[in-house]
PDB file of N, CA and C in Angstrom:
ATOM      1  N   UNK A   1     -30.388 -17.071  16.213  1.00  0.00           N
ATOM      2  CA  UNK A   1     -30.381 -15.776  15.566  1.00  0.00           C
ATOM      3  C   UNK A   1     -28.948 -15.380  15.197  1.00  0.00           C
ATOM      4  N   UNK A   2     -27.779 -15.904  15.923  1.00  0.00           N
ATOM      5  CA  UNK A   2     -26.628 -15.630  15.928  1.00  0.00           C
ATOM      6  C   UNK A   2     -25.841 -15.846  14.199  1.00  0.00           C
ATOM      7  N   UNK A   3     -26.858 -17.283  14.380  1.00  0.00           N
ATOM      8  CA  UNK A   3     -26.612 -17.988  13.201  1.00  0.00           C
ATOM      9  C   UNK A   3     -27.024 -17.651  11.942  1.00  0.00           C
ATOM     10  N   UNK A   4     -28.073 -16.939  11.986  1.00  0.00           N
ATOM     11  CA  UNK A   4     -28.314 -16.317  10.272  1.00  0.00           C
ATOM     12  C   UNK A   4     -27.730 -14.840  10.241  1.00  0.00           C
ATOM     13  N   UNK A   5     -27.302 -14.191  11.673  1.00  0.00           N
ATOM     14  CA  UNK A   5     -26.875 -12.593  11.311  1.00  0.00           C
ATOM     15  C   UNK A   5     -25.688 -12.659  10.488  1.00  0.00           C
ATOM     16  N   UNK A   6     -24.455 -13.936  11.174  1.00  0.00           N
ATOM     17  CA  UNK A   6     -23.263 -14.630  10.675  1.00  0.00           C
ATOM     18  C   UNK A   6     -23.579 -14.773   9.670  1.00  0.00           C
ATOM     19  N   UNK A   7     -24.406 -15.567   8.786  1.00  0.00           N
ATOM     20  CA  UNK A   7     -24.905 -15.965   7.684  1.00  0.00           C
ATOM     21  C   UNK A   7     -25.394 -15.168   6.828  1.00  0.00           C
ATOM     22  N   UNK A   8     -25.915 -13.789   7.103  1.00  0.00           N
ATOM     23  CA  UNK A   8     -26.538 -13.305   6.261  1.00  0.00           C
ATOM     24  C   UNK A   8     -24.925 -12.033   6.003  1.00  0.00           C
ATOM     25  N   UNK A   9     -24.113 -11.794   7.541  1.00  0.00           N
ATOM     26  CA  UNK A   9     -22.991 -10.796   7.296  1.00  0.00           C
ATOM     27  C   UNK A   9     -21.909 -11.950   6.047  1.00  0.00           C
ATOM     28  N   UNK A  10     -21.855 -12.713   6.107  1.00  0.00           N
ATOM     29  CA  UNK A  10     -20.820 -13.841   5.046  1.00  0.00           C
ATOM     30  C   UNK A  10     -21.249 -13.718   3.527  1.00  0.00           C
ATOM     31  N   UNK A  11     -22.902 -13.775   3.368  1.00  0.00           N
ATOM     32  CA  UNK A  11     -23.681 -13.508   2.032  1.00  0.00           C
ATOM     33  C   UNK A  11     -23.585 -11.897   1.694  1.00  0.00           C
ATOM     34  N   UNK A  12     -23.398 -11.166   2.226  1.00  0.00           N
ATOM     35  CA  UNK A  12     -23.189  -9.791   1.719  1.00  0.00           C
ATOM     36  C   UNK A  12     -21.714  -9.698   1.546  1.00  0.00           C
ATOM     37  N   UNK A  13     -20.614 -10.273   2.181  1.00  0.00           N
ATOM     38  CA  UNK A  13     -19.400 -10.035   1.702  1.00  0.00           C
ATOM     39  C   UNK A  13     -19.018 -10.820   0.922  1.00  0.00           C
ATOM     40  N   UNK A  14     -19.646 -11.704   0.587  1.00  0.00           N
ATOM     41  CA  UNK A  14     -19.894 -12.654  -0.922  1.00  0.00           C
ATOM     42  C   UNK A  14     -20.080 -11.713  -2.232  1.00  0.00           C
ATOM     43  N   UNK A  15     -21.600 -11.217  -1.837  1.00  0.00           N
ATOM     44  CA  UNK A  15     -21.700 -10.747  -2.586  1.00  0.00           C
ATOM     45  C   UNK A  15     -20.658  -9.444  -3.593  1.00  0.00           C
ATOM     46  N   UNK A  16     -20.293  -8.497  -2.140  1.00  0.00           N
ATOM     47  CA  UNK A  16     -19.594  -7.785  -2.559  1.00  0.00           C
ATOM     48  C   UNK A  16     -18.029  -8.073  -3.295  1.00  0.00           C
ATOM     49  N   UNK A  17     -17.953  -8.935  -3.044  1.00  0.00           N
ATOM     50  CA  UNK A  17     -16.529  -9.892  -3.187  1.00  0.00           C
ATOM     51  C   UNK A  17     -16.485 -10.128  -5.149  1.00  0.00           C
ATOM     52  N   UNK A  18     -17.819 -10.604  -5.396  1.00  0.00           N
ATOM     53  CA  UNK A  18     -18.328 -11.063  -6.552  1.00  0.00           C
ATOM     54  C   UNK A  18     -18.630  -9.963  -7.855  1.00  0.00           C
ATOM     55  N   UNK A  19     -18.800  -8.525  -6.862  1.00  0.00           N
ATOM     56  CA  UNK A  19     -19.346  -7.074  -7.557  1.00  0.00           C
ATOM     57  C   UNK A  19     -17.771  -6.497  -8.118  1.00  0.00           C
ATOM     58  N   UNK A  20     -16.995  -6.602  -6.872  1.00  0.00           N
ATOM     59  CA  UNK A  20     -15.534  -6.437  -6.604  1.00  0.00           C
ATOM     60  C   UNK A  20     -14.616  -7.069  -8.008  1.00  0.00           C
ATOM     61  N   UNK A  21     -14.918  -8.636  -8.289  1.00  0.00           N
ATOM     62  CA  UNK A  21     -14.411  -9.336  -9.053  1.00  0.00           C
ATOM     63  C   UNK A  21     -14.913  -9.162 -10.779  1.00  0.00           C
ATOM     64  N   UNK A  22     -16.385  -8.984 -10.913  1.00  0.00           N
ATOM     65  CA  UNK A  22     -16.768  -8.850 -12.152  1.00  0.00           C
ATOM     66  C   UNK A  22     -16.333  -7.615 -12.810  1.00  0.00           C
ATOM     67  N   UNK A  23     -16.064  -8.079 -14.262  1.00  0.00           N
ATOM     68  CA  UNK A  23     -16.567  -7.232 -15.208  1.00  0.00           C
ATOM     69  C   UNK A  23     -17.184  -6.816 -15.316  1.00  0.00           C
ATOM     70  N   UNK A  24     -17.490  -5.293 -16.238  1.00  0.00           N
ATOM     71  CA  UNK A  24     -18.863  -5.190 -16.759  1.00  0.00           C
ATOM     72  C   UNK A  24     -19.830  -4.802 -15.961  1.00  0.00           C
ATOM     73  N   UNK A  25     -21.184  -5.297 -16.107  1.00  0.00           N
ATOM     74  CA  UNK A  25     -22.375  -4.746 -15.079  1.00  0.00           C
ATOM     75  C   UNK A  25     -22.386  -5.183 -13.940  1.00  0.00           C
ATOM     76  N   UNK A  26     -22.037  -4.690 -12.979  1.00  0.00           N
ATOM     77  CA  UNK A  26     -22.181  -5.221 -11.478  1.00  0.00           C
ATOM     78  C   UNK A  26     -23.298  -5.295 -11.028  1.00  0.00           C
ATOM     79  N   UNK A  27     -24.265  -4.704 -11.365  1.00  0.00           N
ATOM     80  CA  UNK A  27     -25.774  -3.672 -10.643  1.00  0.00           C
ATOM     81  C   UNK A  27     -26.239  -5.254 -10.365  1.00  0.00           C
ATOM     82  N   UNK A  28     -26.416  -6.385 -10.847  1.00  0.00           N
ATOM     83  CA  UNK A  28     -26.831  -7.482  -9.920  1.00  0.00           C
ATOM     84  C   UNK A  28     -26.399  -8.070  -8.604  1.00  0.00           C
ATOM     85  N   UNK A  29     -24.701  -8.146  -8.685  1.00  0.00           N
ATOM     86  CA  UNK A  29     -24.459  -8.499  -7.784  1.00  0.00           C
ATOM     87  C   UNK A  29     -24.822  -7.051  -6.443  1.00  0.00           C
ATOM     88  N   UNK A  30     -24.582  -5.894  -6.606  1.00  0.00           N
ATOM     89  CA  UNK A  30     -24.610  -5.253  -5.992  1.00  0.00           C
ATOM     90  C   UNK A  30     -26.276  -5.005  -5.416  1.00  0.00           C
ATOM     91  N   UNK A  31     -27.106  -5.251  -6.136  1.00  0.00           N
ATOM     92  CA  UNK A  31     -28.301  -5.363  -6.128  1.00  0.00           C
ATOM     93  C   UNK A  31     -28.735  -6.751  -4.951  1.00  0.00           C
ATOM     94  N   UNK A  32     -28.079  -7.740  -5.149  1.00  0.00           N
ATOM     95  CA  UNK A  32     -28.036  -8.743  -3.950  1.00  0.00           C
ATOM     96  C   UNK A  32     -27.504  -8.167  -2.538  1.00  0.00           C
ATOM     97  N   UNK A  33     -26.439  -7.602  -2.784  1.00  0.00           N
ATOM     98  CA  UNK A  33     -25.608  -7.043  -1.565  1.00  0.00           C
ATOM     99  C   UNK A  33     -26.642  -6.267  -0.918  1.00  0.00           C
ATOM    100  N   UNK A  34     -27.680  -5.384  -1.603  1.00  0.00           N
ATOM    101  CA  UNK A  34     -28.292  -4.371  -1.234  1.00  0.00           C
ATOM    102  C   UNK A  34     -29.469  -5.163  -0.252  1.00  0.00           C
ATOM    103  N   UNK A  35     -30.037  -6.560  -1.220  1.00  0.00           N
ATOM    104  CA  UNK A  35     -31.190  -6.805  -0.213  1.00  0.00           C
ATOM    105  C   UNK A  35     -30.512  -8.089   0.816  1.00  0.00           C
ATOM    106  N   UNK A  36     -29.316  -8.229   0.892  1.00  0.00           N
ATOM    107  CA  UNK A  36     -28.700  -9.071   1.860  1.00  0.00           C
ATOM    108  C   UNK A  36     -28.397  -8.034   2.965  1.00  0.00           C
ATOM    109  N   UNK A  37     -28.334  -6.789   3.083  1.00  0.00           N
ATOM    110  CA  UNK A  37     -28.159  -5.697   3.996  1.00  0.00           C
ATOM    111  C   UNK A  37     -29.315  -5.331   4.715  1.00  0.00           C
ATOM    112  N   UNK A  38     -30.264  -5.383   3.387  1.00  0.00           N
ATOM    113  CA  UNK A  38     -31.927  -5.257   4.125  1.00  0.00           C
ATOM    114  C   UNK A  38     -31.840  -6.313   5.193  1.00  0.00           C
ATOM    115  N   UNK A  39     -31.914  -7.183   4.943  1.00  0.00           N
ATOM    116  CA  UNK A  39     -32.361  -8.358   5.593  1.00  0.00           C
ATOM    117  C   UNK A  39     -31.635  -8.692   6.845  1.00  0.00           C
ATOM    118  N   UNK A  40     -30.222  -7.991   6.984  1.00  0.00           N
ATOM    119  CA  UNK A  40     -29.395  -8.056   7.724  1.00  0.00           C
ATOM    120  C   UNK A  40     -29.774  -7.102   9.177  1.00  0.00           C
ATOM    121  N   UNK A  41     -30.142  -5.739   8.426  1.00  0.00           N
ATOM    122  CA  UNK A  41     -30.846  -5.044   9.431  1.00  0.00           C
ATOM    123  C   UNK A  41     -31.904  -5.563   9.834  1.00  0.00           C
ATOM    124  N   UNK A  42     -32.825  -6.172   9.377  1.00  0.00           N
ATOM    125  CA  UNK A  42     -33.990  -6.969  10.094  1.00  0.00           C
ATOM    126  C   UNK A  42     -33.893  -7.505  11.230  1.00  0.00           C
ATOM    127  N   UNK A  43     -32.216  -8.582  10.593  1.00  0.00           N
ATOM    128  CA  UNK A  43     -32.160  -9.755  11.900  1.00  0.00           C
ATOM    129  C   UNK A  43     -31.785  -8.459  12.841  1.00  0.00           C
ATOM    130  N   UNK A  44     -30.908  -7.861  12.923  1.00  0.00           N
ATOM    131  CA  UNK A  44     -30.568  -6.870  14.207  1.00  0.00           C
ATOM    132  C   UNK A  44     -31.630  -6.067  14.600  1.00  0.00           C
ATOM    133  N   UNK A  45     -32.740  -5.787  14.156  1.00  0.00           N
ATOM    134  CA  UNK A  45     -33.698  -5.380  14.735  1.00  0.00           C
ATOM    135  C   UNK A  45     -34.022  -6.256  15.341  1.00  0.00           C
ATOM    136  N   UNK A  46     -34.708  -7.082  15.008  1.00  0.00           N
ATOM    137  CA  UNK A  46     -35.147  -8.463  15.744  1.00  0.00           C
ATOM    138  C   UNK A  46     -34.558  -8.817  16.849  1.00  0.00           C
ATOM    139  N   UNK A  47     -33.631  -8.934  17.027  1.00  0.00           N
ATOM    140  CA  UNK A  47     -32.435  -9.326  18.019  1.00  0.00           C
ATOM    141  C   UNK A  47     -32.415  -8.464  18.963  1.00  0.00           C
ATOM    142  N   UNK A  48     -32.796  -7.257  18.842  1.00  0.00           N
ATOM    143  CA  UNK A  48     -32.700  -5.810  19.539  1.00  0.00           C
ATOM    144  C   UNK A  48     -34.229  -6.494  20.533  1.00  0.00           C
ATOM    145  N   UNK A  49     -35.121  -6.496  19.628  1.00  0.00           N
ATOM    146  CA  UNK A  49     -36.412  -6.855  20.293  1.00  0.00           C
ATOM    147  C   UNK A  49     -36.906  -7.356  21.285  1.00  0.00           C
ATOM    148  N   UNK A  50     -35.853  -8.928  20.746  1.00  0.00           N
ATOM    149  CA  UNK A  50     -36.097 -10.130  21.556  1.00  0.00           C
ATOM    150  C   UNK A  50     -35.090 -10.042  22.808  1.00  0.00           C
ATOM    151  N   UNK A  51     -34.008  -9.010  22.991  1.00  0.00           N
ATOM    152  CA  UNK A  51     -33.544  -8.793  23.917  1.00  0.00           C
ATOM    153  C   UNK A  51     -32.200  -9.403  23.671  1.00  0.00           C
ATOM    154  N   UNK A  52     -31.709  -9.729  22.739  1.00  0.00           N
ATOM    155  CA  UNK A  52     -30.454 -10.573  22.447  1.00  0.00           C
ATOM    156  C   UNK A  52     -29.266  -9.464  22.500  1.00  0.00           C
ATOM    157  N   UNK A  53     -30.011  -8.017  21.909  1.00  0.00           N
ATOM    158  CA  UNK A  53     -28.896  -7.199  22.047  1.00  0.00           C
ATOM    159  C   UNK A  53     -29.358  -5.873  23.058  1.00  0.00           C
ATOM    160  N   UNK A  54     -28.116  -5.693  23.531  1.00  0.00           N
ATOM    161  CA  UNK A  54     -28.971  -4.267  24.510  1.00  0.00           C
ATOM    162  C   UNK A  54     -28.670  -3.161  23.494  1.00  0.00           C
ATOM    163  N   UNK A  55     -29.636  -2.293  24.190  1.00  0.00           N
ATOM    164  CA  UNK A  55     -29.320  -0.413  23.198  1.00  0.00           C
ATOM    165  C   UNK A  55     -28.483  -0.165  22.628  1.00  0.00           C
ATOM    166  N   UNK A  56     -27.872  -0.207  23.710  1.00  0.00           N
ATOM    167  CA  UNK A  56     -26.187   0.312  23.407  1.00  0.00           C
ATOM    168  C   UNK A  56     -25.293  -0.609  22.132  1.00  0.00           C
ATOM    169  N   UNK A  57     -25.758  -1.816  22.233  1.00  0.00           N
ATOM    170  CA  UNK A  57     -24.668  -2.582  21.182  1.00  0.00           C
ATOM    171  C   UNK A  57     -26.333  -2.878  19.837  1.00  0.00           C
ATOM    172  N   UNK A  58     -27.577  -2.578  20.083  1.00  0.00           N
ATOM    173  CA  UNK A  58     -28.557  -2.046  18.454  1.00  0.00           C
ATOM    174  C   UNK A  58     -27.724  -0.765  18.059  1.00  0.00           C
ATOM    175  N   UNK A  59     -27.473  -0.154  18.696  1.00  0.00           N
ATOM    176  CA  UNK A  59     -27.225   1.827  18.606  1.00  0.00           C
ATOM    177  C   UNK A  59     -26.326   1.730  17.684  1.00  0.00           C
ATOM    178  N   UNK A  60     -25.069   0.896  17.854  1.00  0.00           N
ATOM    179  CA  UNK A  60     -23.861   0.907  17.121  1.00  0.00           C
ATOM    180  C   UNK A  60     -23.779  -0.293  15.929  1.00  0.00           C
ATOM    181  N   UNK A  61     -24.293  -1.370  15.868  1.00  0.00           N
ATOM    182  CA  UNK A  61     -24.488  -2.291  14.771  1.00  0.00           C
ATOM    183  C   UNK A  61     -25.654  -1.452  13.916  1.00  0.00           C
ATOM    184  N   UNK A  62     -26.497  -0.232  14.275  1.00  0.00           N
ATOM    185  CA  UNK A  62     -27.203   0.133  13.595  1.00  0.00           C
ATOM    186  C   UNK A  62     -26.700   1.299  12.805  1.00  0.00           C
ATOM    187  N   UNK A  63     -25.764   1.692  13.542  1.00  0.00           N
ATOM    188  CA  UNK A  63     -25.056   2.947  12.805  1.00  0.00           C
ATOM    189  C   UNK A  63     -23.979   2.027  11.542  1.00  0.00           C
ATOM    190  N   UNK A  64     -23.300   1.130  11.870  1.00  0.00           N
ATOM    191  CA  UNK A  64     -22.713   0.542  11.052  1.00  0.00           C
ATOM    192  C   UNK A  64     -23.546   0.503   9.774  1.00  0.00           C
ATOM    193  N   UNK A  65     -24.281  -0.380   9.916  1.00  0.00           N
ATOM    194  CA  UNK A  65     -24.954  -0.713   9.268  1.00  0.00           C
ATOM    195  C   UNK A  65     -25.588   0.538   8.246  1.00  0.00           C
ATOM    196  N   UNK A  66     -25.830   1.710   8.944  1.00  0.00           N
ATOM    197  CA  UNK A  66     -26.491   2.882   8.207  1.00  0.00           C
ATOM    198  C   UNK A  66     -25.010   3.488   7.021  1.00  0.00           C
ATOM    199  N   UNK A  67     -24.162   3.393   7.932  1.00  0.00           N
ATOM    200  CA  UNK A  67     -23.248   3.484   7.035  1.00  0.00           C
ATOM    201  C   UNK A  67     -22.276   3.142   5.430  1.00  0.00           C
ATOM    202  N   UNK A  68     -22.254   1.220   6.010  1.00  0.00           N
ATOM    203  CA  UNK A  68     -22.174   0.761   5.156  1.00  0.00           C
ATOM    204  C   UNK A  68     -23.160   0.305   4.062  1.00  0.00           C
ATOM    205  N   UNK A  69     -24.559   0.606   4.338  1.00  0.00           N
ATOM    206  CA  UNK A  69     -25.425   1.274   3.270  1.00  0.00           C
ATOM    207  C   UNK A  69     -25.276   2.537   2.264  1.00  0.00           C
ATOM    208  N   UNK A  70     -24.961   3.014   2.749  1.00  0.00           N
ATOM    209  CA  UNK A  70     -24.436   4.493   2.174  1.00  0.00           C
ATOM    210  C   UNK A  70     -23.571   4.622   1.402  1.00  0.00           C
ATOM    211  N   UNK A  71     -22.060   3.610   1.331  1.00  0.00           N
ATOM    212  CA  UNK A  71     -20.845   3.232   1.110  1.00  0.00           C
ATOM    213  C   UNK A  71     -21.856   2.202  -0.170  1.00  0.00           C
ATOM    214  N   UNK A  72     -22.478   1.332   0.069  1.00  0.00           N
ATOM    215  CA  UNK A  72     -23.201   0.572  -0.699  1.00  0.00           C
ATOM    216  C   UNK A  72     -23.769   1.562  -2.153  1.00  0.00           C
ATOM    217  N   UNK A  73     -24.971   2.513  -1.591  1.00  0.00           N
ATOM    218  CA  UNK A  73     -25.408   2.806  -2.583  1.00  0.00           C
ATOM    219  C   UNK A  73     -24.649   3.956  -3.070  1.00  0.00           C
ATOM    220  N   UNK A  74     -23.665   4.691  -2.858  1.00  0.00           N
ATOM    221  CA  UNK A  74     -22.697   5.397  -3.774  1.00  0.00           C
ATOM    222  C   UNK A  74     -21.914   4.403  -4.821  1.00  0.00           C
ATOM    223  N   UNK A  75     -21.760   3.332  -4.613  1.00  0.00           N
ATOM    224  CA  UNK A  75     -20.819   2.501  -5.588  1.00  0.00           C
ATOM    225  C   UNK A  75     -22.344   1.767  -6.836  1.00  0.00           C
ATOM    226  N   UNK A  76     -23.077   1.824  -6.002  1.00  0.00           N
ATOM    227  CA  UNK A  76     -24.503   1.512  -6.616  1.00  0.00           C
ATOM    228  C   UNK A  76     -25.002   2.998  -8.291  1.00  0.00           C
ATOM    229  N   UNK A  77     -24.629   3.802  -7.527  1.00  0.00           N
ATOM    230  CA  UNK A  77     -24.566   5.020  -8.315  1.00  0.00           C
ATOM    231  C   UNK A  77     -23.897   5.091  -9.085  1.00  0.00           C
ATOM    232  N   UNK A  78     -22.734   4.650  -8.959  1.00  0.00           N
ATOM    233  CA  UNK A  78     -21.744   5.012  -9.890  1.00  0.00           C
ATOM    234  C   UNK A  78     -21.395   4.540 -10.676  1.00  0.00           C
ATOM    235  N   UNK A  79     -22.302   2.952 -10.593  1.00  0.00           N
ATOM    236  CA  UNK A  79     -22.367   1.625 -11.796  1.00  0.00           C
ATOM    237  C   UNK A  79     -23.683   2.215 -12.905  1.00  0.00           C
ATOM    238  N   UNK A  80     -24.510   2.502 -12.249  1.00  0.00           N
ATOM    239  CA  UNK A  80     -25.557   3.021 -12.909  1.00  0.00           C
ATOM    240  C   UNK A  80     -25.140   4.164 -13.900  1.00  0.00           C
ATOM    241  N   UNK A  81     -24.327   4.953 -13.312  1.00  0.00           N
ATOM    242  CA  UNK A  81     -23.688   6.326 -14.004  1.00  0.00           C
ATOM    243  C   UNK A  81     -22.529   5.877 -15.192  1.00  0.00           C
ATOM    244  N   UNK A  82     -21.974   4.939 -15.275  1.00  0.00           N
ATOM    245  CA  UNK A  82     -21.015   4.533 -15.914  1.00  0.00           C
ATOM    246  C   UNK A  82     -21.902   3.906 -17.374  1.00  0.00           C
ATOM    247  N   UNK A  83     -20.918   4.295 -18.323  1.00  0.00           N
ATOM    248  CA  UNK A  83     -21.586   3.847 -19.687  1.00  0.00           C
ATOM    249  C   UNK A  83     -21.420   1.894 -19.818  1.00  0.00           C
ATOM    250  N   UNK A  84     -22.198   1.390 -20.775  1.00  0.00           N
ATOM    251  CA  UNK A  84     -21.968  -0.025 -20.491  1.00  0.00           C
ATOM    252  C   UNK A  84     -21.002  -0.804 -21.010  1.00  0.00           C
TER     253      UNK A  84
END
């Protein structure tokens, strides 16, 4: 499990890396970032479940996580808001 959270946190800063770098319309790459975050919270749920993580360290990878969603879809907004 260790191994795809690593994997899936490396594919979202890819992604963002790639949103960061382009020209023009980002809303795809950022659109990846978005469901590489989904998926990211999954594994940490999961992990929470199976007992890999205690409360205390779901509580705070989950707040992160709520956060840098948030940070996500304001820049998400503001591509959308921008003329093309």
């Amino acid at each position: 499990m260790a191994k795809r959270i690593e994997d899936a946190m490396l594919d979202f800063y890819d992604s963002l890396l790639a949103a960061a770098k382009k020209t023009g319309d980002r809303n795809d790459c950022l659109a990846n970032a978005d469901m590489v975050l989904e998926r990211l919270k999954h594994y940490i749920r999961l992990s929470k479940d199976m007992g890999l993580f205690s409360l205390r360290q779901y509580e705070y990878a989950a707040a992160a996580i709520v956060e840098i969603g948030r940070m996500l879809g304001g820049w998400m907004k503001k591509c959308k808001a921008e003329p093309e």
